[in-house]
C-alpha atoms as a PDB file:
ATOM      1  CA  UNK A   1     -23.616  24.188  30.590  1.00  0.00           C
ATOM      2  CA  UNK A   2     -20.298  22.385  29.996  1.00  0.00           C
ATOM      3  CA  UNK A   3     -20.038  20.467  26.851  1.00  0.00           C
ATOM      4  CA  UNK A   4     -18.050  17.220  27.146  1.00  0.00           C
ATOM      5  CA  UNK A   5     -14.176  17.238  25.505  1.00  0.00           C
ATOM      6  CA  UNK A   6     -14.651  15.471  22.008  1.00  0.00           C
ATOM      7  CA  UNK A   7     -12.464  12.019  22.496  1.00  0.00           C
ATOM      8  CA  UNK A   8      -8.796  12.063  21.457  1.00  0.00           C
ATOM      9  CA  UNK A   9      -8.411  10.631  18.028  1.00  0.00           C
ATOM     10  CA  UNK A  10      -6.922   7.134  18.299  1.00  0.00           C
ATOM     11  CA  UNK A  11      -3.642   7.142  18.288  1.00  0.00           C
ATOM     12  CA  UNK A  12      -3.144   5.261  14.646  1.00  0.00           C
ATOM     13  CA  UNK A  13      -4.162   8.269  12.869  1.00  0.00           C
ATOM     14  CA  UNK A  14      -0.219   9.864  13.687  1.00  0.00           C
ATOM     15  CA  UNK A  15       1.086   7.414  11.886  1.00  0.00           C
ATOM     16  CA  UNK A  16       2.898   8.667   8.660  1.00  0.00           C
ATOM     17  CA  UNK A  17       0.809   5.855   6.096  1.00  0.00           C
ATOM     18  CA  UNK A  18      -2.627   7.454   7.240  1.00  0.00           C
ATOM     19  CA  UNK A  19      -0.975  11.057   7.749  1.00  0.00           C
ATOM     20  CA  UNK A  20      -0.130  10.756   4.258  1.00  0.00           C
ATOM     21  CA  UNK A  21      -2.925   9.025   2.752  1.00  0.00           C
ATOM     22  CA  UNK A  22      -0.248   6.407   1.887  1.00  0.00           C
ATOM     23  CA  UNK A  23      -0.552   3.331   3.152  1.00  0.00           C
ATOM     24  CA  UNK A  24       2.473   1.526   1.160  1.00  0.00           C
ATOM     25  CA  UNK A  25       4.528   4.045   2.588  1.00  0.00           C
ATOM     26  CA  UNK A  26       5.566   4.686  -0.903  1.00  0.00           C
ATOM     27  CA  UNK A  27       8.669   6.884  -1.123  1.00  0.00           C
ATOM     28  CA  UNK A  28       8.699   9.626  -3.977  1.00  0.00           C
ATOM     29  CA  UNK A  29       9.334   9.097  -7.293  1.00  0.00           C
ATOM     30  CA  UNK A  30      12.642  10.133  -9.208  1.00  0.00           C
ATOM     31  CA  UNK A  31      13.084  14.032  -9.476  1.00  0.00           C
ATOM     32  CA  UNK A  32      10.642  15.986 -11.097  1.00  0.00           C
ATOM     33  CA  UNK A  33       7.941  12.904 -11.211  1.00  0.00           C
ATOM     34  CA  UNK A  34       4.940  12.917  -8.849  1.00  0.00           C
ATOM     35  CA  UNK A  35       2.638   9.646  -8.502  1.00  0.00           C
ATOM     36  CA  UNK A  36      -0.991  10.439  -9.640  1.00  0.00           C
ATOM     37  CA  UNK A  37      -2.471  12.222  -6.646  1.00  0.00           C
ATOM     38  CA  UNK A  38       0.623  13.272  -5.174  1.00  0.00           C
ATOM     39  CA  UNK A  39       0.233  16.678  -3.323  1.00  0.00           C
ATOM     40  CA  UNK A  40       3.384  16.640  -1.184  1.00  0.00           C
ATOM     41  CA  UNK A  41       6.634  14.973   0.254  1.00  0.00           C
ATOM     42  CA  UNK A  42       7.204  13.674   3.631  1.00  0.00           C
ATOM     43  CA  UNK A  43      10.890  14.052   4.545  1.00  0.00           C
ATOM     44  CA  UNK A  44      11.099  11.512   7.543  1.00  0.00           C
ATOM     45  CA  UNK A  45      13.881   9.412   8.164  1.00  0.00           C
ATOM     46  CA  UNK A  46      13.625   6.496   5.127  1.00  0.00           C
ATOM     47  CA  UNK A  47      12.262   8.993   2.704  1.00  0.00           C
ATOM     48  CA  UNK A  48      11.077  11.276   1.139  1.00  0.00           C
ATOM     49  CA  UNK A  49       7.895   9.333   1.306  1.00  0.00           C
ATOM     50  CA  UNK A  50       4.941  10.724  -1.022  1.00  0.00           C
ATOM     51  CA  UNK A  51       1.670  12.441  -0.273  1.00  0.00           C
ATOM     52  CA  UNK A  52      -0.859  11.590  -1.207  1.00  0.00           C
ATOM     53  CA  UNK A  53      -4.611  13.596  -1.974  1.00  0.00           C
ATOM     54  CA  UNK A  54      -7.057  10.784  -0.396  1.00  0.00           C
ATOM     55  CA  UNK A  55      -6.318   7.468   0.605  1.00  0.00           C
ATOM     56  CA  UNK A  56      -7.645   6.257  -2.867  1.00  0.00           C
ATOM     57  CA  UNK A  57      -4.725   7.634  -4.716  1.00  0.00           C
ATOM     58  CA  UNK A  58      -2.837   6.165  -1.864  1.00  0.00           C
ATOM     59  CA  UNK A  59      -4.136   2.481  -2.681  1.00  0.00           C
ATOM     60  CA  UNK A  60      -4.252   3.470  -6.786  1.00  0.00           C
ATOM     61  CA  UNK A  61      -0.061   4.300  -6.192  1.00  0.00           C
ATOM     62  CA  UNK A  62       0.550   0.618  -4.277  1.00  0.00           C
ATOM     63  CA  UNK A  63      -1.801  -0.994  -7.029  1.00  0.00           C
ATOM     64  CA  UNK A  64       0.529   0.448  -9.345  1.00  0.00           C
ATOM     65  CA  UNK A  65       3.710   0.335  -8.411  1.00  0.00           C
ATOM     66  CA  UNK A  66       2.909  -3.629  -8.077  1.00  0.00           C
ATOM     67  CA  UNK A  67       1.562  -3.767 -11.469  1.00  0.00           C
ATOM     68  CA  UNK A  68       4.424  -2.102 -12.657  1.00  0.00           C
ATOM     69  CA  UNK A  69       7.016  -4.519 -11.385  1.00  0.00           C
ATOM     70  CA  UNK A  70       4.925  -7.344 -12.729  1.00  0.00           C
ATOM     71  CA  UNK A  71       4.230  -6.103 -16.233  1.00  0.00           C
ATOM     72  CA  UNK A  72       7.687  -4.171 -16.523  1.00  0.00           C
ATOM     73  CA  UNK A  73      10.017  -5.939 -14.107  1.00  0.00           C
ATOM     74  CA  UNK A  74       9.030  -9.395 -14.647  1.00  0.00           C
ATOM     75  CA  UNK A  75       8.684  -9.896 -10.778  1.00  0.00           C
ATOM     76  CA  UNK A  76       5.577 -12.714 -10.772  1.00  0.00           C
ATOM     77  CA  UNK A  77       6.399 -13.853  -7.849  1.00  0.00           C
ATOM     78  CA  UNK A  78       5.826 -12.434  -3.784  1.00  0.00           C
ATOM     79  CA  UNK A  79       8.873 -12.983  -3.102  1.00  0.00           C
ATOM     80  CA  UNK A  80      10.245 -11.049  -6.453  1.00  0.00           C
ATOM     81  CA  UNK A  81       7.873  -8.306  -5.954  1.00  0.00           C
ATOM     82  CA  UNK A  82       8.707  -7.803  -2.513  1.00  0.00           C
ATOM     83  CA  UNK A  83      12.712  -8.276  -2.988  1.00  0.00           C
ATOM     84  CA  UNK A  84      11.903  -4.714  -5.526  1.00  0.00           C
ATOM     85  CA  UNK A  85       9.689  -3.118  -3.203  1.00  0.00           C
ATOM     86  CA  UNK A  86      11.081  -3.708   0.284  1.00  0.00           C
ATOM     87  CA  UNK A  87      15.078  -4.479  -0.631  1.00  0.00           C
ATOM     88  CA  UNK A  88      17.397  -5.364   2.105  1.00  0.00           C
ATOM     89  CA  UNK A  89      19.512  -2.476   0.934  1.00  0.00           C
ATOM     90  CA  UNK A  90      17.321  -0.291   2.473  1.00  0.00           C
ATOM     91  CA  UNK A  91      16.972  -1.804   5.906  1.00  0.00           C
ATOM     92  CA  UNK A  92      14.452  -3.859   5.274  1.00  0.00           C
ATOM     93  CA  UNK A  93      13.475  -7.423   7.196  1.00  0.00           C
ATOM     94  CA  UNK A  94      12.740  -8.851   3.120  1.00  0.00           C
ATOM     95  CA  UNK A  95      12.731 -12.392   4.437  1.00  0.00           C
ATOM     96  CA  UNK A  96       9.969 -11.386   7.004  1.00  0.00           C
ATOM     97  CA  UNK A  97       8.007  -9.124   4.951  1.00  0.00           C
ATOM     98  CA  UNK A  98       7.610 -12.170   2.166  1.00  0.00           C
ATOM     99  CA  UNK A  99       6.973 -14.508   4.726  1.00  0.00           C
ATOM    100  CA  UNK A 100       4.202 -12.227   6.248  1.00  0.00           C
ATOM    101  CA  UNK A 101       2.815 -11.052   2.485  1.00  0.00           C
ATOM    102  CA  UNK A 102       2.611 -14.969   1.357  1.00  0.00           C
ATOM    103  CA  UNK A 103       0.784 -15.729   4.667  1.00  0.00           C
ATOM    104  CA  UNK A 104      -1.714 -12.625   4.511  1.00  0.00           C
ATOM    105  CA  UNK A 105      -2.867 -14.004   0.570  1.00  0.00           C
ATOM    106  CA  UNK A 106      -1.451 -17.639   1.046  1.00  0.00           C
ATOM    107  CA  UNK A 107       0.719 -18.007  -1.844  1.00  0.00           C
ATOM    108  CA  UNK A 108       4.160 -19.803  -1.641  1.00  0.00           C
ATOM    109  CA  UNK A 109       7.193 -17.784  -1.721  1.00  0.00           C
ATOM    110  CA  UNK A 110       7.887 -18.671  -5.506  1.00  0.00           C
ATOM    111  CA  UNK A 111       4.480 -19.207  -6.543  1.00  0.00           C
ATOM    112  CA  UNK A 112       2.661 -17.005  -9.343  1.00  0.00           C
ATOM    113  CA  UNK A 113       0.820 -14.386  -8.561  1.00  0.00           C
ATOM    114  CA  UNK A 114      -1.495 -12.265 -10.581  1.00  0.00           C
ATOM    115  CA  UNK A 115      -2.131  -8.585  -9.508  1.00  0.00           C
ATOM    116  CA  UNK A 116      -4.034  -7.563 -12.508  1.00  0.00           C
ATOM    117  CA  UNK A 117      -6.747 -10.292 -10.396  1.00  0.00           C
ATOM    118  CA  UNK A 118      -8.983  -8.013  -8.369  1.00  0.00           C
ATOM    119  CA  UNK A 119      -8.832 -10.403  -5.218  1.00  0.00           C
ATOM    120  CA  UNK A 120      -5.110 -10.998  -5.518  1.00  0.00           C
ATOM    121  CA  UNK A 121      -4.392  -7.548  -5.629  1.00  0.00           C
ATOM    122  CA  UNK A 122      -6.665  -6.268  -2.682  1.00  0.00           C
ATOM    123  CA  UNK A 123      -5.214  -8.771  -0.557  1.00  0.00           C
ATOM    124  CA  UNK A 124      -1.551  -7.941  -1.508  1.00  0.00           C
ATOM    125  CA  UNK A 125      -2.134  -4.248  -1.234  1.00  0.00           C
ATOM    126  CA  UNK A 126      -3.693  -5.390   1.660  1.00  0.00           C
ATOM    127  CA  UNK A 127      -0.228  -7.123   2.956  1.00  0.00           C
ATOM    128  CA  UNK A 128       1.836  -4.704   2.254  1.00  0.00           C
ATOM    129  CA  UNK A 129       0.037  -1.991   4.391  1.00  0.00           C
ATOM    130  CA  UNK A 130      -0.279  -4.519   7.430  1.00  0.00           C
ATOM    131  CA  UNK A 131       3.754  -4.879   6.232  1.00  0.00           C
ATOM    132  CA  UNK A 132       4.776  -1.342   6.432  1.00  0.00           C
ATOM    133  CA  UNK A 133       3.655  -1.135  10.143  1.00  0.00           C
ATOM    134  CA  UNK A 134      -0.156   0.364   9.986  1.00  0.00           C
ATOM    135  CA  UNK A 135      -1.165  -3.142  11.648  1.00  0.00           C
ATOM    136  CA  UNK A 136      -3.320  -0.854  13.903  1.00  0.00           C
ATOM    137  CA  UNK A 137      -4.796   1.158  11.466  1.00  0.00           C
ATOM    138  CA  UNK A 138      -8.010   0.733  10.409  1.00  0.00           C
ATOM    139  CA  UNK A 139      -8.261   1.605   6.745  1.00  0.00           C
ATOM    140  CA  UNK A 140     -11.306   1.993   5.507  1.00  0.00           C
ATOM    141  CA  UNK A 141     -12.193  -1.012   2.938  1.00  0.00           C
ATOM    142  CA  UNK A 142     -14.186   1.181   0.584  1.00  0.00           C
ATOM    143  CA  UNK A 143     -11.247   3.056  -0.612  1.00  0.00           C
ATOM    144  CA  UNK A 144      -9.120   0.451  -0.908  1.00  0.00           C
ATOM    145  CA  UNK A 145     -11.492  -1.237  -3.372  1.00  0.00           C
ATOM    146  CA  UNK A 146     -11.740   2.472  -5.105  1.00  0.00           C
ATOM    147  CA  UNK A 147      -7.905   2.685  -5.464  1.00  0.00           C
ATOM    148  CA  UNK A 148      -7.444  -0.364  -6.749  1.00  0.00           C
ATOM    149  CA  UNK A 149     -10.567  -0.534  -9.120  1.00  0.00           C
ATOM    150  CA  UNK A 150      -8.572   2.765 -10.606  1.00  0.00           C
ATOM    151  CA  UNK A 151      -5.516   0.944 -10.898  1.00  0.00           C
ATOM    152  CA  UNK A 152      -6.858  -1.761 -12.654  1.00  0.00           C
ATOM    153  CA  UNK A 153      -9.262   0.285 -15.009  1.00  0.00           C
ATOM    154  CA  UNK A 154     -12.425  -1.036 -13.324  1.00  0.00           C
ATOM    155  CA  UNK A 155     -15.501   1.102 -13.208  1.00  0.00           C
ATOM    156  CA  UNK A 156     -16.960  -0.662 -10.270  1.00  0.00           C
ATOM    157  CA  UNK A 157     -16.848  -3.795  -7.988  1.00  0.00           C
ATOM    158  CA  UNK A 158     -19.914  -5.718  -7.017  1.00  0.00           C
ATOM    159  CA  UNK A 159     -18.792  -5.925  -3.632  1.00  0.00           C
ATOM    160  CA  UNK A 160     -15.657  -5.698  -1.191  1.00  0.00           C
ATOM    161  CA  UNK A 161     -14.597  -9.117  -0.051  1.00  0.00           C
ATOM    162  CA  UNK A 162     -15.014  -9.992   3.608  1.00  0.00           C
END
């Protein structure tokens, strides 16, 4: 008896965020640092983008690279945060990716923003994924609550938002 051929995966799972259990699309840290979780380095063009163990420590490195500019770079704004995390120096479309951040979490531009809130941050995090072109894929909700629960020292959410 034949057995049927298992389905393809779809074809988002290629992509280097869920490849790499990174869906910032974080690039590595200076020499000899490693985020928390980091098991590896993806030398693509852009890079050397980080690897990460699970796609918790994934989310936990985006939580925390965001809650490092705000508490250490003074960036309290989208439009701050994203001028530090996607510069035009490095290619990047900043204009569009603040535009499409603020319209993901609907914040003005210049308006505060507070990642240490667990809402705010989920839906930045959120923002930035969609931002770094995994629009397709379809990360799973749980550990994006997990990673940024870590991030923001919280044992446990009552629920993920809808």
């Amino acid at each position: 008896m034949n057995t049927p051929a298992a389905a393809p995966p779809p074809a988002w799972t290629l992509e280097r965020p869920w490849r790499n259990n990174n869906p910032g699309d974080l690039r590595c840290l200076a020499a000899g640092q490693k985020w928390n979780g980091q098991t590896g380095i993806d030398n693509a063009p852009g890079g050397p983008f980080a690897i990460f163990d699970s796609r918790t420590m994934g989310w936990r490195a985006l939580a925390v690279c965001l809650l490092t500019y705000f508490e250490k770079d003074g960036c309290y704004t989208v439009e701050r945060i994203i001028d530090r995390y996607a510069p035009p120096g490095d290619n990047n479309n900043t204009p569009g990716y603040v535009a499409l951040v603020c319209g993901q979490i609907g914040v003005q531009p210049n308006g505060p923003v507070n990642p240490h809130s667990p809402p705010t941050m989920l839906a930045m995090v959120g923002a930035i994924a969609l931002a770094e072109g995994s629009a397709r894929i379809q990360w799973p909700a749980a550990e994006k609550l997990a990673g940024i629960q870590l991030a923001l020292g919280i044992a446990q959410a009552t629920k993920v938002p809808t």
